[in-house]
N, C-alpha and C. Protein backbone atom coordinates (compact mmCIF):
# COMPACT_ATOMS: atom_id res chain seq x y z
N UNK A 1 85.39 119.35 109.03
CA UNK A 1 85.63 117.97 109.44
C UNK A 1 85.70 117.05 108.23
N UNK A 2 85.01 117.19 107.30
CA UNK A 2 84.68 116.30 105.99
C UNK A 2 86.01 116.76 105.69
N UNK A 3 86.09 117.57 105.25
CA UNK A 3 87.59 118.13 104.49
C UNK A 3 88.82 117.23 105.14
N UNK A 4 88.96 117.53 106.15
CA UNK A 4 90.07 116.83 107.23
C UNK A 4 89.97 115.47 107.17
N UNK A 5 88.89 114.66 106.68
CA UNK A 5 88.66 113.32 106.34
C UNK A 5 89.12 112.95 105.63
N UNK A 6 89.25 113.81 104.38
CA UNK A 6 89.51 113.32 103.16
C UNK A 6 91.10 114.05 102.94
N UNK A 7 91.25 114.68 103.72
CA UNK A 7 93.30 114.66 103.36
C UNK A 7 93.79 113.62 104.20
N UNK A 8 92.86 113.13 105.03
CA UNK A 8 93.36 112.14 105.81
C UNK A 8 93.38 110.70 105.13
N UNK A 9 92.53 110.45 104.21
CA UNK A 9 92.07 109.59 103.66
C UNK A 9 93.34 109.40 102.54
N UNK A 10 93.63 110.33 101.95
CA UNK A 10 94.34 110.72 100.41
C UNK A 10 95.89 110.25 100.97
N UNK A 11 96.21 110.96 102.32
CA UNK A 11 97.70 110.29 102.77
C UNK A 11 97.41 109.36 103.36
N UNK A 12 96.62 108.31 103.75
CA UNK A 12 96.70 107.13 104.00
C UNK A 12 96.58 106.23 102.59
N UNK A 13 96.31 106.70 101.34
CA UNK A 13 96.33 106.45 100.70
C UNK A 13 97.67 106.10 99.57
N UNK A 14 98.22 107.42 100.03
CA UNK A 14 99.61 107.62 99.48
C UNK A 14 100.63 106.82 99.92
N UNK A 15 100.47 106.53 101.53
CA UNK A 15 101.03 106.06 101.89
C UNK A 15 101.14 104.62 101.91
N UNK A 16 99.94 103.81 102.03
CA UNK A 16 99.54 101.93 101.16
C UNK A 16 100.43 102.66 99.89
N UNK A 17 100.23 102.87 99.23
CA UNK A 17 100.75 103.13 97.66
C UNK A 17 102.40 103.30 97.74
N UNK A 18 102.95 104.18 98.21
CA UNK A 18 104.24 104.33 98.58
C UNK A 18 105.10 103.02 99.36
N UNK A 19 104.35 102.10 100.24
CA UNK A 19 104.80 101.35 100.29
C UNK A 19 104.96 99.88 99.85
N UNK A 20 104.16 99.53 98.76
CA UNK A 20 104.30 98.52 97.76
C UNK A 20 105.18 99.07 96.76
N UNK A 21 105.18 97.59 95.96
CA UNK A 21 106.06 97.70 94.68
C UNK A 21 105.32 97.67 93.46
N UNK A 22 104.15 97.41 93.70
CA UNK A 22 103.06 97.59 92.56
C UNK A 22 102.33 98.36 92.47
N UNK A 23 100.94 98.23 91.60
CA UNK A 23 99.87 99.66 91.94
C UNK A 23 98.56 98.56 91.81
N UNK A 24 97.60 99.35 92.26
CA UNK A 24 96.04 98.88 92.61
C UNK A 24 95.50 99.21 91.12
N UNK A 25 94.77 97.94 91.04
CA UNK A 25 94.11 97.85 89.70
C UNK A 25 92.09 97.57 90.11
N UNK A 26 91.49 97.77 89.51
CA UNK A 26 89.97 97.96 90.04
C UNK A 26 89.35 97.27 88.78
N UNK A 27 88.66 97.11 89.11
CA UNK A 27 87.13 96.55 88.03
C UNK A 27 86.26 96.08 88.70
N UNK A 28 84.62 96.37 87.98
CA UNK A 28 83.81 96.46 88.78
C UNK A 28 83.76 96.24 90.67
N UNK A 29 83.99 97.34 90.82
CA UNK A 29 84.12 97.81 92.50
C UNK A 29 84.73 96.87 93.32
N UNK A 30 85.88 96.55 92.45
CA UNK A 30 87.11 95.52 93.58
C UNK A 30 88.45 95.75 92.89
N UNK A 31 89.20 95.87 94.08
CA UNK A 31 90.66 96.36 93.67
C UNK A 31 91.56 96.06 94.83
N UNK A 32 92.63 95.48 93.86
CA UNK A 32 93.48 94.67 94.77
C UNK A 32 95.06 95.17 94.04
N UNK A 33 96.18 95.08 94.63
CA UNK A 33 97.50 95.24 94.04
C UNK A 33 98.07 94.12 93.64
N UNK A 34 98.32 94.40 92.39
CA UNK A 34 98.83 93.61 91.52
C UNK A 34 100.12 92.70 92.16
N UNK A 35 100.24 91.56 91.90
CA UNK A 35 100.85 90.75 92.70
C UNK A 35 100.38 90.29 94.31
N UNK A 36 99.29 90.59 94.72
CA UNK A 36 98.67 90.02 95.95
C UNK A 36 98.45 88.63 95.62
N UNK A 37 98.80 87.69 97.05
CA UNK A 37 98.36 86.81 96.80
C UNK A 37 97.32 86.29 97.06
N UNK A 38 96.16 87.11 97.28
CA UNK A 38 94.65 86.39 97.02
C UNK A 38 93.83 86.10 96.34
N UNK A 39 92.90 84.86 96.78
CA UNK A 39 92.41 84.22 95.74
C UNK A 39 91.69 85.10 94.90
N UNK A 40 90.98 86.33 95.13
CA UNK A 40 90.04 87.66 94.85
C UNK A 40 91.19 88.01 93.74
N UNK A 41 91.98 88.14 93.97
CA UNK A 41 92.83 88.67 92.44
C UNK A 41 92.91 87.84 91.44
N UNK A 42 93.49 86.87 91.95
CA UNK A 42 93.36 85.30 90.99
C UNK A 42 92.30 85.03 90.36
N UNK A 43 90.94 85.53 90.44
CA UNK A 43 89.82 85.15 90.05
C UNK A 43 89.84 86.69 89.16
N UNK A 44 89.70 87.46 89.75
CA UNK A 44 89.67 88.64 88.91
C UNK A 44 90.68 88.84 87.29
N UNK A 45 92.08 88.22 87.88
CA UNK A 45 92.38 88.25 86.42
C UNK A 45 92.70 87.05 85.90
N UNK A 46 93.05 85.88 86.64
CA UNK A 46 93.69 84.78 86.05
C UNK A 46 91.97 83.47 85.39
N UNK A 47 91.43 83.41 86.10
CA UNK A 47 90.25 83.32 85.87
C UNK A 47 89.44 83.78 85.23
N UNK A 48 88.95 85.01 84.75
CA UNK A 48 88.45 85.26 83.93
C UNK A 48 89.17 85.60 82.41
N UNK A 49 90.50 85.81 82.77
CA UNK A 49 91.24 85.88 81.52
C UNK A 49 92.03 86.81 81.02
N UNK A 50 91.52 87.78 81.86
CA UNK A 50 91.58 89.45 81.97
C UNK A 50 93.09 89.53 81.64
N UNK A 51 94.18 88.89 82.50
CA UNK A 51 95.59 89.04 82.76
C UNK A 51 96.00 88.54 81.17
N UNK A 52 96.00 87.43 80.48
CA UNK A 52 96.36 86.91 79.19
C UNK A 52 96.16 88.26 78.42
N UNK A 53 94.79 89.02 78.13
CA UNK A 53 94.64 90.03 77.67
C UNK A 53 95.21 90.99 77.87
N UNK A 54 95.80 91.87 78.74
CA UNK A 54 96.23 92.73 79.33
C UNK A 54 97.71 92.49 78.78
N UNK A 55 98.25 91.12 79.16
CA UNK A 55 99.78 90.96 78.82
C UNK A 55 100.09 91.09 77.45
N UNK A 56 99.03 90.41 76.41
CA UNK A 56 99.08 90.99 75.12
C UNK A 56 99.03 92.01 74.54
N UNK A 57 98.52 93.30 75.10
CA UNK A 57 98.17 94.47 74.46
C UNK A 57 99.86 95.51 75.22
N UNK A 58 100.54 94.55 75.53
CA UNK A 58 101.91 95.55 75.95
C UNK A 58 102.84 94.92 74.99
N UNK A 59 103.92 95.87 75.37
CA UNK A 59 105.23 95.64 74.36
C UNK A 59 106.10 95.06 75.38
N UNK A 60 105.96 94.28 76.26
CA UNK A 60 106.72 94.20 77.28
C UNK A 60 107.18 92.65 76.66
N UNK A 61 108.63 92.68 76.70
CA UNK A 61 109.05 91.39 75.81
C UNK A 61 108.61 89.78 76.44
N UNK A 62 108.40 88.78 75.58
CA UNK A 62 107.66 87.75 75.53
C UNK A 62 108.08 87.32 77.27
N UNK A 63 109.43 86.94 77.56
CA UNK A 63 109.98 86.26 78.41
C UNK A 63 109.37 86.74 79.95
N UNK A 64 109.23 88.17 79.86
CA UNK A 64 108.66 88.76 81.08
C UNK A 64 107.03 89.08 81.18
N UNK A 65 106.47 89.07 79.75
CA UNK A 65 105.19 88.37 79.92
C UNK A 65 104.86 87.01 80.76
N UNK A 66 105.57 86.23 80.14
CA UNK A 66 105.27 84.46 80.55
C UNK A 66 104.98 84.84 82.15
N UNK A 67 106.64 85.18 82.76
CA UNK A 67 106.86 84.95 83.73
C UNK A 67 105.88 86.04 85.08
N UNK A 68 105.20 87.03 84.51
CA UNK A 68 104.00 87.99 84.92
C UNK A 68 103.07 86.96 85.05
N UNK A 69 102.51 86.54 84.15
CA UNK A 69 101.37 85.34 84.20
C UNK A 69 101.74 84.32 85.37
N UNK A 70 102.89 83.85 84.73
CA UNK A 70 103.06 82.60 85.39
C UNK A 70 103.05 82.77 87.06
N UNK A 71 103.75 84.14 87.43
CA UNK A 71 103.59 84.24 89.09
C UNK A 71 102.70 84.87 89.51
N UNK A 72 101.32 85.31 88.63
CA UNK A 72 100.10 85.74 88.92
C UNK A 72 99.40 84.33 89.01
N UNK A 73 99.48 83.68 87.92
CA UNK A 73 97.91 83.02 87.75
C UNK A 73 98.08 81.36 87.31
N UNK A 74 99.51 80.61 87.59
CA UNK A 74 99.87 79.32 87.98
C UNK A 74 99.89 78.80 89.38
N UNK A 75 100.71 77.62 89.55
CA UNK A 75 100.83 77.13 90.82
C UNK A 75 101.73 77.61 91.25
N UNK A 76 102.30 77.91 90.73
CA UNK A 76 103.79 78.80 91.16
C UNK A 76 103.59 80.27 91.17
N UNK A 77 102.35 80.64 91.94
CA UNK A 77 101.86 82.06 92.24
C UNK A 77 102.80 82.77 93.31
N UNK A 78 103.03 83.98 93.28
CA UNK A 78 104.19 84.27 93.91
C UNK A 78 104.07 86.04 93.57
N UNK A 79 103.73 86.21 95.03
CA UNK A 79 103.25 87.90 94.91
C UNK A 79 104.75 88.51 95.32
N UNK A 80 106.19 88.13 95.69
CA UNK A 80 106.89 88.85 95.60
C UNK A 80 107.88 88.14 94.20
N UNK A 81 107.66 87.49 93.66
CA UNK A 81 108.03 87.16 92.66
C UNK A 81 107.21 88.36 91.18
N UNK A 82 106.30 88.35 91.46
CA UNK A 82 106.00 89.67 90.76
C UNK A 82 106.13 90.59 90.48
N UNK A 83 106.38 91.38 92.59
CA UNK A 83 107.00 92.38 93.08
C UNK A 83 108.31 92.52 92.42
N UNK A 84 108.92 91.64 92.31
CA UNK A 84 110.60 91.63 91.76
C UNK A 84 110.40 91.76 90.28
N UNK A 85 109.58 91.42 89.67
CA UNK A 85 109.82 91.55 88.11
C UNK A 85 109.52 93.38 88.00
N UNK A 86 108.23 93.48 88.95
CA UNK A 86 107.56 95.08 88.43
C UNK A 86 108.65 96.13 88.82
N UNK A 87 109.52 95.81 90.09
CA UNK A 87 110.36 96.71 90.25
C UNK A 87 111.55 96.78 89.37
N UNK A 88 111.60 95.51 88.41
CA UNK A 88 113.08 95.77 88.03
C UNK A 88 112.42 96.29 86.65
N UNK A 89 111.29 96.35 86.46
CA UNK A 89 110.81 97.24 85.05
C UNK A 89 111.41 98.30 84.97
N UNK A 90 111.63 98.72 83.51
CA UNK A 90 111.86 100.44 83.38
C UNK A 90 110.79 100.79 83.94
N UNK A 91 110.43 102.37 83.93
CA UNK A 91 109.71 103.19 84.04
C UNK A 91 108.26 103.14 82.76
N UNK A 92 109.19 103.14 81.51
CA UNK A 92 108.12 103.00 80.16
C UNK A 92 107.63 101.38 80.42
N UNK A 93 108.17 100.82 80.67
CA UNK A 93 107.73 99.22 81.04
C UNK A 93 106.34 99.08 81.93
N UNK A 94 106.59 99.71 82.67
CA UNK A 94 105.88 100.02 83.81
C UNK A 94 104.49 100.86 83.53
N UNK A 95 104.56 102.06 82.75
CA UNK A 95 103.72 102.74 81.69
C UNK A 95 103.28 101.68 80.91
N UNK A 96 103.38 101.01 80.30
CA UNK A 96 102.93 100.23 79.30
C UNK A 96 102.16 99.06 80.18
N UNK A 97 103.01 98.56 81.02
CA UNK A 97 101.48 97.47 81.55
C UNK A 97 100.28 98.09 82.07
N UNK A 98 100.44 99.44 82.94
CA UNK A 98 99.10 99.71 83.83
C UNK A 98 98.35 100.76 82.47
N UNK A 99 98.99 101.23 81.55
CA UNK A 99 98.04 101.27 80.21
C UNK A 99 97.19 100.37 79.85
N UNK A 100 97.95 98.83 79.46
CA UNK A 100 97.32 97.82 78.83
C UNK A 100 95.86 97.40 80.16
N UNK A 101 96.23 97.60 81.47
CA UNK A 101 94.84 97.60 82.38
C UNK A 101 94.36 98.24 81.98
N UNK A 102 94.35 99.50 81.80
CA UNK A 102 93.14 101.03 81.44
C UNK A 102 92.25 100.75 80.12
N UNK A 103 93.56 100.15 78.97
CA UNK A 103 92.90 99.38 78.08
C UNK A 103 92.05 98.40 77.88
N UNK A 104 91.93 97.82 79.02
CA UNK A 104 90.96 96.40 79.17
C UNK A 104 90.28 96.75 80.31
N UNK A 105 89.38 98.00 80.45
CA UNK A 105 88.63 97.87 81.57
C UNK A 105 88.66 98.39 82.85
N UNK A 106 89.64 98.65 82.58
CA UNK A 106 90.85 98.47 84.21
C UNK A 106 91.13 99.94 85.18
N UNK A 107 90.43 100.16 86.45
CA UNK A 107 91.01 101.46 86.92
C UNK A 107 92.49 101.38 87.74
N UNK A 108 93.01 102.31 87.46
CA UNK A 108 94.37 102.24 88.45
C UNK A 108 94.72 102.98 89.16
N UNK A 109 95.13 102.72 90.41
CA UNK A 109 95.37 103.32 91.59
C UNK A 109 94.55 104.51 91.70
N UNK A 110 93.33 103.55 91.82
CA UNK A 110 92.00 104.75 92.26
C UNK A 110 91.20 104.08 93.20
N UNK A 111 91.46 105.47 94.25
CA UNK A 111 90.59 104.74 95.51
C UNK A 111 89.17 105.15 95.95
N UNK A 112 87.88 104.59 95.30
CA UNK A 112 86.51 105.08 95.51
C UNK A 112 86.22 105.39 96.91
N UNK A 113 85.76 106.61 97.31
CA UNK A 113 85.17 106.97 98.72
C UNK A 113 83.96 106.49 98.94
């Protein structure tokens, strides 16, 4: 039964995951997908600072930095405005930001039982 819980658990898992355009980022035991628009994310990175940091430690060019920040953690917050930048990333683009999380702290697309 435990067993059967937890493949059950892993494709419900796959499946939240498969259907966004982003991935789940964690720190201390809260995790939310990147580009959500709740205030719990907003505080987690735009607020404490976390996101400024994170955007610096990538190679991801200046213009699509700004505009990461700016629709995370301005007034002009905008979780499919995000969605649209992360999907039109390359692949290495894409590698390089959820690195720069791992680099600062950061778990990704890990779901604690």
């Amino acid at each position: 039964m435990n067993k059967l819980f937890m493949i059950g658990t892993m494709v419900l898992a796959l499946g939240v995951t498969a259907c966004t355009s982003t991935f789940l980022v964690q720190k201390d035991g809260r995790g939310y997908f990147v580009g959500s628009n709740s205030d719990a994310i907003h505080k987690m990175l735009c607020e404490s600072g976390d996101l400024v940091k994170v955007l610096s430690d990538t190679k991801l060019p200046q213009d699509m930095r700004d505009e990461l920040y700016k629709y995370n953690c301005s007034l002009e917050r905008s979780g499919a405005k995000v969605k649209e930048i992360y999907t039109a990333m390359s692949p290495d683009q894409r590698k390089d930001l959820r690195t720069a999380f791992r680099h600062n702290g950061f778990e990704i697309n890990h779901m604690h039982c």
